[in-house]
Protein backbone atom coordinates (compact mmCIF):
# COMPACT_ATOMS: atom_id res chain seq x y z
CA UNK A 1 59.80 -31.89 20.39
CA UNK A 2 58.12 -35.14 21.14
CA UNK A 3 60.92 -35.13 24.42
CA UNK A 4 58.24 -33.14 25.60
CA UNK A 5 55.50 -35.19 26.04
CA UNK A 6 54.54 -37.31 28.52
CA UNK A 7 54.75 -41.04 28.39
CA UNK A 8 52.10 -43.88 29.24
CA UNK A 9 52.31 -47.35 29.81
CA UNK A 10 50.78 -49.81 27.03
CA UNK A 11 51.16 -53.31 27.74
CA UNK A 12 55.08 -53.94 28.43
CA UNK A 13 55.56 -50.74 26.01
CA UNK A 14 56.42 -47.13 27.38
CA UNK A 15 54.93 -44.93 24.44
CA UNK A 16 54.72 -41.11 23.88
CA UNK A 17 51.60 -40.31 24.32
CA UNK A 18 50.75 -38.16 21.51
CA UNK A 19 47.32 -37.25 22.14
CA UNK A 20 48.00 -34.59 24.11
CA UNK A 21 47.06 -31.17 21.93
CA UNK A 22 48.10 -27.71 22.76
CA UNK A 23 46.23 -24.96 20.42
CA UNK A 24 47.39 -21.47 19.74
CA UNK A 25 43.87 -19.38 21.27
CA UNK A 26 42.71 -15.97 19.24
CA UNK A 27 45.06 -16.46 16.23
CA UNK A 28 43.09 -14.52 13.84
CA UNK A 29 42.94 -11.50 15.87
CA UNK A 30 44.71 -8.22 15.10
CA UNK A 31 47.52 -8.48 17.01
CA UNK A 32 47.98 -12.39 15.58
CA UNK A 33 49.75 -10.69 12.35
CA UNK A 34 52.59 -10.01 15.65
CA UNK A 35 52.97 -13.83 15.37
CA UNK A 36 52.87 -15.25 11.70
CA UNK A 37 52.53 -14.22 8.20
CA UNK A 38 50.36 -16.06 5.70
CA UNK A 39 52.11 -18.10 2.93
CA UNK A 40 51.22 -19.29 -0.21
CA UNK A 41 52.43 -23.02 -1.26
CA UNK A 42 53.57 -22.95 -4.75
CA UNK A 43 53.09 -26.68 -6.72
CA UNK A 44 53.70 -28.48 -3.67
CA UNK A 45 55.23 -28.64 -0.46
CA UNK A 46 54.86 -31.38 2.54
CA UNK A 47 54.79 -29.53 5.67
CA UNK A 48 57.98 -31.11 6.85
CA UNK A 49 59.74 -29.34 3.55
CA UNK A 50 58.30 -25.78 5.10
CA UNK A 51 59.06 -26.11 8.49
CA UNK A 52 63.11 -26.73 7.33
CA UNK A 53 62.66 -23.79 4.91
CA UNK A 54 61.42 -21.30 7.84
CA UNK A 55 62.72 -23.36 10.82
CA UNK A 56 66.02 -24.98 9.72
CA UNK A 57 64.54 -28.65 10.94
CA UNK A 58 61.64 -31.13 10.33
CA UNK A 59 61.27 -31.51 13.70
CA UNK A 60 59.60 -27.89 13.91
CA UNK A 61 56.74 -29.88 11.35
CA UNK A 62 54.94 -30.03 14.74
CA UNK A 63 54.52 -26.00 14.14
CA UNK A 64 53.35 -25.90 11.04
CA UNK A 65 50.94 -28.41 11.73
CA UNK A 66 49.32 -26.59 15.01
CA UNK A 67 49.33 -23.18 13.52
CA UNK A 68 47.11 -24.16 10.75
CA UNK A 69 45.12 -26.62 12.65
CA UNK A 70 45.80 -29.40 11.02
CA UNK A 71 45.06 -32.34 12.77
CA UNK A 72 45.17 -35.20 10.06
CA UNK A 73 48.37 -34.26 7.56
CA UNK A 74 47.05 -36.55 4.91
CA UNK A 75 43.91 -35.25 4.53
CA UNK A 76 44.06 -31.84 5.72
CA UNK A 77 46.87 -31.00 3.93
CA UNK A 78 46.83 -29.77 0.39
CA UNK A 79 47.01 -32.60 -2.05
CA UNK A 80 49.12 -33.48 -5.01
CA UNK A 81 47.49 -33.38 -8.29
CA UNK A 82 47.53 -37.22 -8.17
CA UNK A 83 46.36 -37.73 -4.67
CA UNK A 84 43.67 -34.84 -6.21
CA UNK A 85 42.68 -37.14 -8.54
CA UNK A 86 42.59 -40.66 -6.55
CA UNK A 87 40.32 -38.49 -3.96
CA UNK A 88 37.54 -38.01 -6.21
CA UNK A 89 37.90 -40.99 -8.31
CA UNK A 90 37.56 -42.82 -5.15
CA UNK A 91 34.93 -40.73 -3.48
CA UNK A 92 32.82 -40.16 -6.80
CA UNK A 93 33.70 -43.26 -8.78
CA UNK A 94 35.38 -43.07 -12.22
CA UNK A 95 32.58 -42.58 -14.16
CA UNK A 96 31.52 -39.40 -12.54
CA UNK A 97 34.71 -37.14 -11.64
CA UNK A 98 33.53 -34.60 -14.19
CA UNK A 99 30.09 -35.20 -13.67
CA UNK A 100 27.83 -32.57 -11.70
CA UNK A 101 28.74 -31.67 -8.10
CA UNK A 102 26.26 -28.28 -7.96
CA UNK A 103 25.57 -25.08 -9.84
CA UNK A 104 26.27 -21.22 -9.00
CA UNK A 105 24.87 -18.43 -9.92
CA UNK A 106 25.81 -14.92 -8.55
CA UNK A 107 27.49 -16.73 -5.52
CA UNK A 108 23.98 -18.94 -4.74
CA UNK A 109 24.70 -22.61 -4.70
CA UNK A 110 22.00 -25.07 -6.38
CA UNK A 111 22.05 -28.36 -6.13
CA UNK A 112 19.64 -28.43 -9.88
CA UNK A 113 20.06 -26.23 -13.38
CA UNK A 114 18.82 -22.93 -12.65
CA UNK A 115 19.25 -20.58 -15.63
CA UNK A 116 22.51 -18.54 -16.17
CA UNK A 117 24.35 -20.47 -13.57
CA UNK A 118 27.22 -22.27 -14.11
CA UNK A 119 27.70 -26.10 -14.14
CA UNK A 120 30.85 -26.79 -11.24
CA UNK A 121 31.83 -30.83 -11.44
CA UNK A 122 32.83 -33.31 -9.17
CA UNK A 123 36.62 -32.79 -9.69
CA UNK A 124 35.88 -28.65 -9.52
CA UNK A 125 34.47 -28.82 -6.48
CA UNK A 126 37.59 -30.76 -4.74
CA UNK A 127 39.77 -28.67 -6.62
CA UNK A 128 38.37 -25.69 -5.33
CA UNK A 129 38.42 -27.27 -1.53
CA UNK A 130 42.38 -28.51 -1.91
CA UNK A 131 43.14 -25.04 -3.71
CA UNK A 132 41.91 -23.34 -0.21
CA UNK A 133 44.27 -25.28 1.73
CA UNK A 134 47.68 -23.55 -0.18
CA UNK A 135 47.58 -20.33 1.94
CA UNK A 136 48.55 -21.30 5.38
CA UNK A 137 50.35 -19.60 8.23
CA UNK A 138 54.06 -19.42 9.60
CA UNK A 139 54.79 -18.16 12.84
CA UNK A 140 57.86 -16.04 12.69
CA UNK A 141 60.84 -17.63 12.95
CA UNK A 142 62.07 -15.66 16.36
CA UNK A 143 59.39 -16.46 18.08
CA UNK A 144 59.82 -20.65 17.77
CA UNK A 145 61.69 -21.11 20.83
CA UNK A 146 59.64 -19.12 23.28
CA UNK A 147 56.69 -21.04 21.60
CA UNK A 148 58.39 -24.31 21.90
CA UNK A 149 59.55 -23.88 26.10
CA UNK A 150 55.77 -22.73 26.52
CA UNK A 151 54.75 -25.61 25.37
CA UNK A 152 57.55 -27.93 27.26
CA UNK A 153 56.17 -26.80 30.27
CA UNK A 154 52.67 -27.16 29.38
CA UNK A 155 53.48 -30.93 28.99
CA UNK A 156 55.21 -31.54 32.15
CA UNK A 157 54.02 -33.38 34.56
């Protein structure tokens, strides 16, 4: 797919320029469940892994990728349980992954006690964030190549 995209000049170099973005407008619509389905990732799956499960190639990664919005596949993409834990060691410190992120009560966030709510940590509150990230969306599989010559001729010049 990255034959698609246009090409600058750096320096002596000819590079792909990669910043071009196409997005996929009104995708959470009613007529968007025409297009994909919404998945589940079970343990853990790089993007690349899904697009050859539903697409026969990594080079369809590119989908899976736009579909969900992801811009940054490191970060945006659900983490390992090790990554997990290097993320809030590093962004919390060592001393304070399990120590007090918020509270809740009856779906109110506090940022002190209040009483009956319950204590959520550091590490519970990333948790939480990464566990959002394992329902994502495939676009059906017969629709890939009309998607991908729509966006080939976006891209020409």
């Amino acid at each position: 797919m990255l034959s698609a995209y246009p090409v600058v000049s750096y320096g002596k170099d000819i590079l792909t320029d990669i910043s071009r973005r196409f997005v996929i407008h009104n995708i959470d619509t009613d007529h968007s469940r025409d297009i994909y389905f919404e998945y589940m990732i079970k343990n853990w799956k790089a993007p690349e892994h899904i697009a050859y499960d539903y697409y026969g190639s990594c080079d369809y990664v590119w989908l899976v990728l736009v579909i969900n919005n992801i811009i940054d596949p490191v970060n945006d993409w659900l983490l390992q349980d090790e990554e997990l834990k290097q993320l809030v060691v590093q962004k919390y410190g060592r001393e304070n992954t399990y120590g007090v992120h918020h509270y809740e009560r009856d779906g109110i966030i506090y940022d002190h006690f209040v009483s009956g709510a319950t204590m959520i940590t550091n590490y519970e509150y990333e948790n939480n964030i990464n566990e959002q990230k394992r329902k994502i969306k495939i676009i059906y599989p017969e629709l890939v190549s009309e998607i991908e010559a729509l966006v080939k001729k976006e891209f020409t010049v």
